[in-house]
N, C-alpha and C. Protein backbone atom coordinates (compact mmCIF):
# COMPACT_ATOMS: atom_id res chain seq x y z
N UNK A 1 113.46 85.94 80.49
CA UNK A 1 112.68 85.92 81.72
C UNK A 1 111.18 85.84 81.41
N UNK A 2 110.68 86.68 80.22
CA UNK A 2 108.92 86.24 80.06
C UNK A 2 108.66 85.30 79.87
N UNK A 3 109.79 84.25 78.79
CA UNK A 3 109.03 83.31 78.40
C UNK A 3 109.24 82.33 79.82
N UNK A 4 110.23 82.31 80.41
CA UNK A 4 109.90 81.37 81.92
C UNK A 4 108.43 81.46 82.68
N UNK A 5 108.28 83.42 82.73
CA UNK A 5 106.95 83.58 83.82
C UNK A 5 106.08 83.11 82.50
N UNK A 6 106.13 83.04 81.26
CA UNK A 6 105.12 82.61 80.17
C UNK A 6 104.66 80.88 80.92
N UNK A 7 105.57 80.07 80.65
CA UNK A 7 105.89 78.38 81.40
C UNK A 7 104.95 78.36 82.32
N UNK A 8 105.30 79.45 83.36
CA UNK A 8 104.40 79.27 84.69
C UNK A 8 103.48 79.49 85.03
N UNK A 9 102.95 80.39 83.69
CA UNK A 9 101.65 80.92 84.20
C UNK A 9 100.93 79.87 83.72
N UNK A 10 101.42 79.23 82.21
CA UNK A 10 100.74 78.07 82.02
C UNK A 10 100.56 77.06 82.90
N UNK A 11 101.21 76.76 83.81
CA UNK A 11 101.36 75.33 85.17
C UNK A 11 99.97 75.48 85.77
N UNK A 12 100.34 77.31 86.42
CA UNK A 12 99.74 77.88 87.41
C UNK A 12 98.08 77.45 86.72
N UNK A 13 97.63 78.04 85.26
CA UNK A 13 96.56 78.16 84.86
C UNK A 13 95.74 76.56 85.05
N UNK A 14 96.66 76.04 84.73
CA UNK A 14 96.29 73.95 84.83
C UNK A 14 95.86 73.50 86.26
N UNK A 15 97.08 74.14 87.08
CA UNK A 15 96.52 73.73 88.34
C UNK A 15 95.74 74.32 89.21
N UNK A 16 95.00 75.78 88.66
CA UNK A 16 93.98 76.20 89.17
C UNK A 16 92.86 75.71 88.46
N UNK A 17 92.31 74.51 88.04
CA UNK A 17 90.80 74.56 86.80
C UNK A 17 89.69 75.01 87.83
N UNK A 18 89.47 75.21 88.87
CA UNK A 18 88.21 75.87 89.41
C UNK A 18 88.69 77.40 89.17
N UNK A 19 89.32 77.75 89.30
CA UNK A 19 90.02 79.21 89.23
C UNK A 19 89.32 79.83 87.37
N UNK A 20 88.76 81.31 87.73
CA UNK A 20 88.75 81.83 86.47
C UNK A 20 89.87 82.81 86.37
N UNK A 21 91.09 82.42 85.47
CA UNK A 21 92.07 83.08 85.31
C UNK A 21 92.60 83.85 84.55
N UNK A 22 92.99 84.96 84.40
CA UNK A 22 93.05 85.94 82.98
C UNK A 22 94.56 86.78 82.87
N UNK A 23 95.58 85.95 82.51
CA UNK A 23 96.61 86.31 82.09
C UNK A 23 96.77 88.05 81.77
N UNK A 24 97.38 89.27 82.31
CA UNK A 24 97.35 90.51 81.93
C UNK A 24 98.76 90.68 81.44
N UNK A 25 98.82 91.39 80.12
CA UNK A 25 100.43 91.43 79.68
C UNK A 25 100.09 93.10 79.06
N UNK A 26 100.13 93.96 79.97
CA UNK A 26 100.01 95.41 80.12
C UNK A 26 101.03 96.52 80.25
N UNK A 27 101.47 97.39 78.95
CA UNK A 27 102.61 97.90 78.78
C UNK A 27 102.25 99.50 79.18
N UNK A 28 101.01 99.43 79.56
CA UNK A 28 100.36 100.61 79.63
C UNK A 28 100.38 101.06 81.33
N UNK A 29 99.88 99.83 82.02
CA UNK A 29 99.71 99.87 83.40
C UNK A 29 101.36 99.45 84.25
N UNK A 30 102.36 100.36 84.30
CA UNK A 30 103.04 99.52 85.11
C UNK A 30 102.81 99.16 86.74
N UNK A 31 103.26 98.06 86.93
CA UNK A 31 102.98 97.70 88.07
C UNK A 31 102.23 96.23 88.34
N UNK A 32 101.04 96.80 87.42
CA UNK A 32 99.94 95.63 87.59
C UNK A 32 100.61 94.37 87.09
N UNK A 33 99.89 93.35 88.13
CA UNK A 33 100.06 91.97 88.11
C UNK A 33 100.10 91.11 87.23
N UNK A 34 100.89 89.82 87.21
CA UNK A 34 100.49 89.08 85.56
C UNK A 34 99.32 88.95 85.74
N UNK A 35 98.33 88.14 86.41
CA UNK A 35 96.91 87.33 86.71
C UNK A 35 96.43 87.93 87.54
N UNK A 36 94.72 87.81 86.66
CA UNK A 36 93.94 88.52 87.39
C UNK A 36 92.92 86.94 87.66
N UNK A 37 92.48 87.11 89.15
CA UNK A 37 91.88 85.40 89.26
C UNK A 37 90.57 85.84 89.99
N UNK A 38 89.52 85.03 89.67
CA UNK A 38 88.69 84.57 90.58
C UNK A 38 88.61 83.50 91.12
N UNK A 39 88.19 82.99 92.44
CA UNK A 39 87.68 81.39 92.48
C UNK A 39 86.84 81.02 93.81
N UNK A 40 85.85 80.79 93.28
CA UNK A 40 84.74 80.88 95.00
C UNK A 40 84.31 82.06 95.14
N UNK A 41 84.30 82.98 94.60
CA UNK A 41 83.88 84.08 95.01
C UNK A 41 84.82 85.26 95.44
N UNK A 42 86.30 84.47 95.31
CA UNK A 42 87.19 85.23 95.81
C UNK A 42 87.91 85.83 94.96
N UNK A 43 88.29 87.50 94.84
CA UNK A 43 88.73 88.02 93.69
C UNK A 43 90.50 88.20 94.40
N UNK A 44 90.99 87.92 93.45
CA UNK A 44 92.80 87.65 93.75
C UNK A 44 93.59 88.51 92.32
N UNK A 45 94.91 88.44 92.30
CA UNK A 45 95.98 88.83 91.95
C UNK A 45 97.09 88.21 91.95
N UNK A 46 97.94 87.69 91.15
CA UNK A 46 98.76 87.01 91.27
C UNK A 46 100.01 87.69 90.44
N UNK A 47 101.17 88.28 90.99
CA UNK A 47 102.42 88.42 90.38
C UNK A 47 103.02 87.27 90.21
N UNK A 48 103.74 86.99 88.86
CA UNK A 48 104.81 85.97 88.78
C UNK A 48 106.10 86.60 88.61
N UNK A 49 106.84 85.42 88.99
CA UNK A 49 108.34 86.28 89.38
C UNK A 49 109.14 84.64 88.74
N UNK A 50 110.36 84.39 87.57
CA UNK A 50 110.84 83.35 87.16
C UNK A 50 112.35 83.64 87.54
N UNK A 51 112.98 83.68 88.02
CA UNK A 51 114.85 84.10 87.60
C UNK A 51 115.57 83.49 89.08
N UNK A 52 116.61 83.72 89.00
CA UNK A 52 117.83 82.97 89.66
C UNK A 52 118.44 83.83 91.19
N UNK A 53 117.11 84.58 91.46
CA UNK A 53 117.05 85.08 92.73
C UNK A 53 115.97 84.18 93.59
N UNK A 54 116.54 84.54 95.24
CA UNK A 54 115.86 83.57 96.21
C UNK A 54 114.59 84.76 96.82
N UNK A 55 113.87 85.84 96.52
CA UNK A 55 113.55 86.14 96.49
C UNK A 55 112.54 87.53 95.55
N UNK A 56 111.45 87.85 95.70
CA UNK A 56 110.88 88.08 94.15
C UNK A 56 111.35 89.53 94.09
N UNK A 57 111.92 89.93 92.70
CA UNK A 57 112.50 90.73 92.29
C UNK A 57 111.28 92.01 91.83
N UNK A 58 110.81 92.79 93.08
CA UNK A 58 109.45 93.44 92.18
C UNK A 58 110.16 95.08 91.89
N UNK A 59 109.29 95.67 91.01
CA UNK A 59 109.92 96.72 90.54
C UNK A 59 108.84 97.99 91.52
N UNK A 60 109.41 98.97 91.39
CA UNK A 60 108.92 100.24 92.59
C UNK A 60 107.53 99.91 92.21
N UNK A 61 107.23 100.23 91.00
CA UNK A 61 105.82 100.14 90.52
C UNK A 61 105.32 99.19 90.72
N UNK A 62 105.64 97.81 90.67
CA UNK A 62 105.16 96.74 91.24
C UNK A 62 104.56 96.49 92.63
N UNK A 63 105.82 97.53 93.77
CA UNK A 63 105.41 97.18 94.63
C UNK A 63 104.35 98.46 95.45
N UNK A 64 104.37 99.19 94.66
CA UNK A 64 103.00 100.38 95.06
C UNK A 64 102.06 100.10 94.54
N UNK A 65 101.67 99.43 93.41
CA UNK A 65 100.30 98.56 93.22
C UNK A 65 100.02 97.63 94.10
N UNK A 66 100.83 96.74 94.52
CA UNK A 66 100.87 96.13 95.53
C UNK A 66 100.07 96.29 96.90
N UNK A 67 100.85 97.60 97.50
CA UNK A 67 100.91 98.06 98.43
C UNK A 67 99.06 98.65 98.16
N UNK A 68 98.85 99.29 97.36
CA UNK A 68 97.81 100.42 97.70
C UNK A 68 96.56 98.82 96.92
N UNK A 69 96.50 98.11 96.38
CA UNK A 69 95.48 97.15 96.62
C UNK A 69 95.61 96.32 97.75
N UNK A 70 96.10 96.31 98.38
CA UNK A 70 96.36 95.06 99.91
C UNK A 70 95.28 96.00 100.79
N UNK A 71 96.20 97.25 100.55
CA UNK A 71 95.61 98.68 101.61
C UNK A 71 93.66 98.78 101.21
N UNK A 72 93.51 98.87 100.08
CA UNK A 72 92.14 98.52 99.67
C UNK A 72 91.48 97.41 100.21
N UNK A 73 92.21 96.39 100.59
CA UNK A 73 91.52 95.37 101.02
C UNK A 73 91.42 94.08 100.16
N UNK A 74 92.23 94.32 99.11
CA UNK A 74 92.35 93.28 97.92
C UNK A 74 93.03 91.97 97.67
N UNK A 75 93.53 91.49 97.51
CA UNK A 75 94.10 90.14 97.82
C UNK A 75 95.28 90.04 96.49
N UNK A 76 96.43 89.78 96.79
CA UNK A 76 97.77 89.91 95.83
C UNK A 76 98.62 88.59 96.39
N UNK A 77 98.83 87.44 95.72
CA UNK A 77 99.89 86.29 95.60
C UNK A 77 100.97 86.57 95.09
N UNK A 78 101.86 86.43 95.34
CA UNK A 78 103.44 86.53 94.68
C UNK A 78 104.12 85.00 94.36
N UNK A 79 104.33 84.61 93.30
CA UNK A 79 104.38 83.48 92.62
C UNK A 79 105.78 83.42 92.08
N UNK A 80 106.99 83.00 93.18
CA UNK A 80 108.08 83.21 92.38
C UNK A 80 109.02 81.61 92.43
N UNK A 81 109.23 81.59 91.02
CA UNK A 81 110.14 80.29 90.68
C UNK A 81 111.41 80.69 90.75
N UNK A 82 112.27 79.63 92.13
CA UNK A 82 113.50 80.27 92.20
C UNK A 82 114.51 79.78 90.99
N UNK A 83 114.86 79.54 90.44
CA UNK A 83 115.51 78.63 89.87
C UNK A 83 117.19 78.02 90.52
N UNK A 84 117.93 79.09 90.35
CA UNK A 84 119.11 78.01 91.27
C UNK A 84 118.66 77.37 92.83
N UNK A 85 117.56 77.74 93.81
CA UNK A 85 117.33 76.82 94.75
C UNK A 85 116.61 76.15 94.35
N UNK A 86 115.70 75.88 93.18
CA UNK A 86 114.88 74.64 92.69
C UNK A 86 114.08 75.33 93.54
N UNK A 87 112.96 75.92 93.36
CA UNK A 87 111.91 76.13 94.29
C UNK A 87 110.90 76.89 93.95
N UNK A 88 109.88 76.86 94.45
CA UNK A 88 108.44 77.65 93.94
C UNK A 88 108.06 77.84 95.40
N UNK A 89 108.10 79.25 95.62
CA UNK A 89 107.83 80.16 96.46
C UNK A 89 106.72 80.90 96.47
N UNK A 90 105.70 80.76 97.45
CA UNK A 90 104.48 81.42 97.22
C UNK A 90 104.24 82.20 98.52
N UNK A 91 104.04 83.98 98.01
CA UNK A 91 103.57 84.60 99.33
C UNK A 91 102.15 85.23 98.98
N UNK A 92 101.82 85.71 100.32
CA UNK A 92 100.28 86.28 100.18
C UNK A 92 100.34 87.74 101.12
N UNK A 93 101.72 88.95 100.45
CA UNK A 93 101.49 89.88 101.71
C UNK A 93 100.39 90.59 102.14
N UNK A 94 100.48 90.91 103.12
CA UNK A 94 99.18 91.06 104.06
C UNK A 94 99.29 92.91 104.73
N UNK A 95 100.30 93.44 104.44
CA UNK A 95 100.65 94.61 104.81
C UNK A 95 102.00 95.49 103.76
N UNK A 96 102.31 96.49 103.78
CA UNK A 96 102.94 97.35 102.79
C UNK A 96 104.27 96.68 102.87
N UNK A 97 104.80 96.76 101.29
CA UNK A 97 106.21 95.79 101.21
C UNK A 97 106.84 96.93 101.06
N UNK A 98 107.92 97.27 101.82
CA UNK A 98 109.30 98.01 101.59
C UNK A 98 110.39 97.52 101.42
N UNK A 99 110.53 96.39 101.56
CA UNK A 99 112.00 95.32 100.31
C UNK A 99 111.54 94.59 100.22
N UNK A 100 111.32 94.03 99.50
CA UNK A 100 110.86 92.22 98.73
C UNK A 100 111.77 91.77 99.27
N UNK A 101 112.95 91.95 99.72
CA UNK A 101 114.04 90.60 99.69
C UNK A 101 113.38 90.89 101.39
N UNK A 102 112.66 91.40 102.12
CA UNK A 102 112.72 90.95 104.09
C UNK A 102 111.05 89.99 103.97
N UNK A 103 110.32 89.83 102.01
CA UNK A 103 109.12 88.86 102.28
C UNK A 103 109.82 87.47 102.64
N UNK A 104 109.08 86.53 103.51
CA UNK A 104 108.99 85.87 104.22
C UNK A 104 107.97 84.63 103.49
N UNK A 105 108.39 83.75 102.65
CA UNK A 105 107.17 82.70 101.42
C UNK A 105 106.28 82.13 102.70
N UNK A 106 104.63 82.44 102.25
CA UNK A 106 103.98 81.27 103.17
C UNK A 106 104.35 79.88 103.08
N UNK A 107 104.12 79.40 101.83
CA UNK A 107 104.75 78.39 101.10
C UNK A 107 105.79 78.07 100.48
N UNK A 108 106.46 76.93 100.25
CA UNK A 108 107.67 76.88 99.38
C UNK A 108 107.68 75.30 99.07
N UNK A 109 108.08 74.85 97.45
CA UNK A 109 107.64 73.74 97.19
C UNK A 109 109.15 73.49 96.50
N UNK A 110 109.44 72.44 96.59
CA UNK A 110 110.61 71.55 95.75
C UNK A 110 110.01 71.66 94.31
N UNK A 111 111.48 71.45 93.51
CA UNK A 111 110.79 70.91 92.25
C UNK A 111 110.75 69.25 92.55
N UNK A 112 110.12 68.65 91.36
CA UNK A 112 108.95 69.09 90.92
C UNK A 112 108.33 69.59 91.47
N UNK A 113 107.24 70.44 91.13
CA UNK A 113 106.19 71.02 92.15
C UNK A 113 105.40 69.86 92.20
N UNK A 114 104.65 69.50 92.98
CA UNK A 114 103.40 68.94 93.69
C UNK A 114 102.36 69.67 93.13
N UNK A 115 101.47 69.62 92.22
CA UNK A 115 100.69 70.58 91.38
C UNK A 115 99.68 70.30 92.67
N UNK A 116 98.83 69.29 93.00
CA UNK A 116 97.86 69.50 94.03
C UNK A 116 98.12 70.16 95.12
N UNK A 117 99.11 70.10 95.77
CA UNK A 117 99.51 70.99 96.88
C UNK A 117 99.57 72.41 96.55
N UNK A 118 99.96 72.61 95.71
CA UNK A 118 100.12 74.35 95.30
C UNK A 118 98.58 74.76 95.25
N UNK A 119 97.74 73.83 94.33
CA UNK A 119 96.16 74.51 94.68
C UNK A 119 95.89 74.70 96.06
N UNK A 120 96.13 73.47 96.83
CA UNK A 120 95.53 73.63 98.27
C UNK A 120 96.16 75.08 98.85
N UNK A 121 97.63 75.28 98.86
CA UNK A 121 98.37 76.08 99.34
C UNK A 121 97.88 77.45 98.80
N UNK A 122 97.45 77.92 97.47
CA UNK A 122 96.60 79.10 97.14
C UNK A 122 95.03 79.51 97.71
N UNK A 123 94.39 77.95 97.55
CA UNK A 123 93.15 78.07 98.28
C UNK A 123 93.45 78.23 99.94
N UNK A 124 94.47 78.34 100.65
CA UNK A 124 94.75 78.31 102.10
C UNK A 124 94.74 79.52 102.35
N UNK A 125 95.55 80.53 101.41
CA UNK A 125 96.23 81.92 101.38
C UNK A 125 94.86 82.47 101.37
N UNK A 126 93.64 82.13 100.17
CA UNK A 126 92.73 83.03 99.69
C UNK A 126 91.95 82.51 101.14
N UNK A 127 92.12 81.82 101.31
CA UNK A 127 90.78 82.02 103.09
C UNK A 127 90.99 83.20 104.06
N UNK A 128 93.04 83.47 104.31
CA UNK A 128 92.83 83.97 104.73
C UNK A 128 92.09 85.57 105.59
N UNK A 129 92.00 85.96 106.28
CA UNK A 129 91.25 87.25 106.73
C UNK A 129 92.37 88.31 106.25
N UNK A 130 92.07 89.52 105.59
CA UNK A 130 92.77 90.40 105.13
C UNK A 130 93.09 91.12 106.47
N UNK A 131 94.24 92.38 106.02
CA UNK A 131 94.66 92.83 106.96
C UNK A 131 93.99 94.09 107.15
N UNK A 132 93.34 94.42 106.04
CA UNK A 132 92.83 95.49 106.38
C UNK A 132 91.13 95.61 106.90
N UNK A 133 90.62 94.34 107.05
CA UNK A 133 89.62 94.18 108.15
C UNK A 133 89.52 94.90 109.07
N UNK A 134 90.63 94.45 109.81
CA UNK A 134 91.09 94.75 110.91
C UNK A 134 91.30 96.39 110.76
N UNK A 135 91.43 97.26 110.05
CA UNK A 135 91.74 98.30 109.54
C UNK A 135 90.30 98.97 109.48
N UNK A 136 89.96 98.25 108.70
CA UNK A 136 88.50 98.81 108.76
C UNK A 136 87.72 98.78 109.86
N UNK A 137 87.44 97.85 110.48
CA UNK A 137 86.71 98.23 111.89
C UNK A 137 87.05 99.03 112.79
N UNK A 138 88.48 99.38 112.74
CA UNK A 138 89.24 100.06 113.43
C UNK A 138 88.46 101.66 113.33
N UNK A 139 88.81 101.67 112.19
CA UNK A 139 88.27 103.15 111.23
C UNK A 139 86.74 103.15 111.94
N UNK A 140 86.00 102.85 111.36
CA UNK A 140 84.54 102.75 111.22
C UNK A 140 84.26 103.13 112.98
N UNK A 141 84.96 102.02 114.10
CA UNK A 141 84.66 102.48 115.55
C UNK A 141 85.01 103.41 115.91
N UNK A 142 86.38 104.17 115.21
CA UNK A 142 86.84 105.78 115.49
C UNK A 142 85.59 106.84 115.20
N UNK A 143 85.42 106.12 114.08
CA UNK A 143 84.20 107.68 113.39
C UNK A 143 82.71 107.60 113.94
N UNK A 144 82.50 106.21 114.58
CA UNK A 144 81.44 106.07 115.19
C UNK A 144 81.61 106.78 116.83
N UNK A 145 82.71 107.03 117.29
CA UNK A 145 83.41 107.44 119.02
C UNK A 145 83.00 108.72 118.65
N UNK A 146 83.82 109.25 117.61
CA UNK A 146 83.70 110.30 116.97
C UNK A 146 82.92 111.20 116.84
N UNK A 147 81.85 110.66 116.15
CA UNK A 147 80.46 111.29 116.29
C UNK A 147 78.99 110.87 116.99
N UNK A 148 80.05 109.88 117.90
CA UNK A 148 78.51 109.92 119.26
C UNK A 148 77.66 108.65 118.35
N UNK A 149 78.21 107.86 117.34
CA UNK A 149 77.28 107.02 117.15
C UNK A 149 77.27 105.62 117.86
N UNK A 150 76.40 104.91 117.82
CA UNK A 150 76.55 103.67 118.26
C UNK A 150 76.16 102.20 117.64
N UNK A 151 75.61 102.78 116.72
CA UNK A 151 75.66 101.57 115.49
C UNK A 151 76.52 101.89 114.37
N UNK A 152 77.92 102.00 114.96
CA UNK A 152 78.73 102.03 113.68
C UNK A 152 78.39 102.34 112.23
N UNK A 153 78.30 100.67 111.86
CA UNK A 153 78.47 100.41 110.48
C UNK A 153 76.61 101.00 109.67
N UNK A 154 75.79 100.74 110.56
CA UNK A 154 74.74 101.56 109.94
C UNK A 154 74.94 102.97 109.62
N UNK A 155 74.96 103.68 110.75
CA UNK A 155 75.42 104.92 110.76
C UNK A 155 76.72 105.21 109.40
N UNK A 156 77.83 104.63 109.47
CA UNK A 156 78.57 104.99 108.52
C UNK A 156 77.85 105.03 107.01
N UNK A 157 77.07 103.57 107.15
CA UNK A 157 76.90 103.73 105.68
C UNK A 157 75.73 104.31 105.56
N UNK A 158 74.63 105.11 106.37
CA UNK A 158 73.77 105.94 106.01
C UNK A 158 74.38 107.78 105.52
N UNK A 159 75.63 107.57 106.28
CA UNK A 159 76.41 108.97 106.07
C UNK A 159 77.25 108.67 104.74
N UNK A 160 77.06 108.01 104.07
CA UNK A 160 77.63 107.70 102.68
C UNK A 160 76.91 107.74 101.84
N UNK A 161 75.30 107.61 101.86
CA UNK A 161 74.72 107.77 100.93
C UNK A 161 73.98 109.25 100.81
């Protein structure tokens, strides 16, 4: 199974060349992601997933790193090559995973893959607005109700420093 997600990360690395990409192979950290990416300004994460399931096989630890960087506000791709459906499956969850098998692929590509489409299809994911935006303003207008403020986000971040 590594040397498959090994294969893919190589594809993946080719067909990102604007992308700064940094392969992590960490026996120390479980959980954490193969790839750690930048591109545009946008800082990402990418799990790869290679084997003969139709959905990505993540481990507890996998998916509480997961979970608590999304919750941060961080950005995590799930990159899984199905192999018996021939397929390259790409998600971008947006909220806490409690079974991998109920994720839902934004994308999904035939083999061959379409190497240009998969960039577009990553650069589509990384535009989108996180979920915890929405989380955050949420927060920030509570504590501003809260304490009688009315410029929020000033106020918050003068009470932070």
């Amino acid at each position: 199974m590594k040397k498959r997600e090994s294969l893919l990360w190589q594809k993946i690395n080719k067909a990102l060349p604007k992308a700064h990409l940094t392969r992590i192979e960490s026996n120390t950290l479980q959980g954490i992601p193969d790839i750690n990416g930048v591109w545009s300004a946008k800082s990402f994460w990418i799990e790869l997933k290679s084997d003969k399931s139709s959905f990505p096989k993540l481990s507890k630890w996998q998916v509480a790193w997961i979970n608590k960087h999304i919750y941060r506000g961080g950005t995590v791709l799930i990159c899984n090559e199905t192999l018996l459906e021939r397929r390259l499956k790409l998600y971008r969850p947006l909220s806490a995973i409690t079974d991998p098998r109920s994720l839902v692929p934004d994308f999904s590509f035939s083999f061959p893959v379409h190497w240009p489409t998969f960039r577009e299809a990553c650069w589509d994911l990384l535009q989108r607005p996180h979920a915890s935006d929405a989380l955050a303003r949420f927060d920030t207008e509570a504590w501003a109700q809260d304490n009688g403020k009315k410029n929020s986000l000033d106020e918050l971040e003068l009470s932070r420093s």
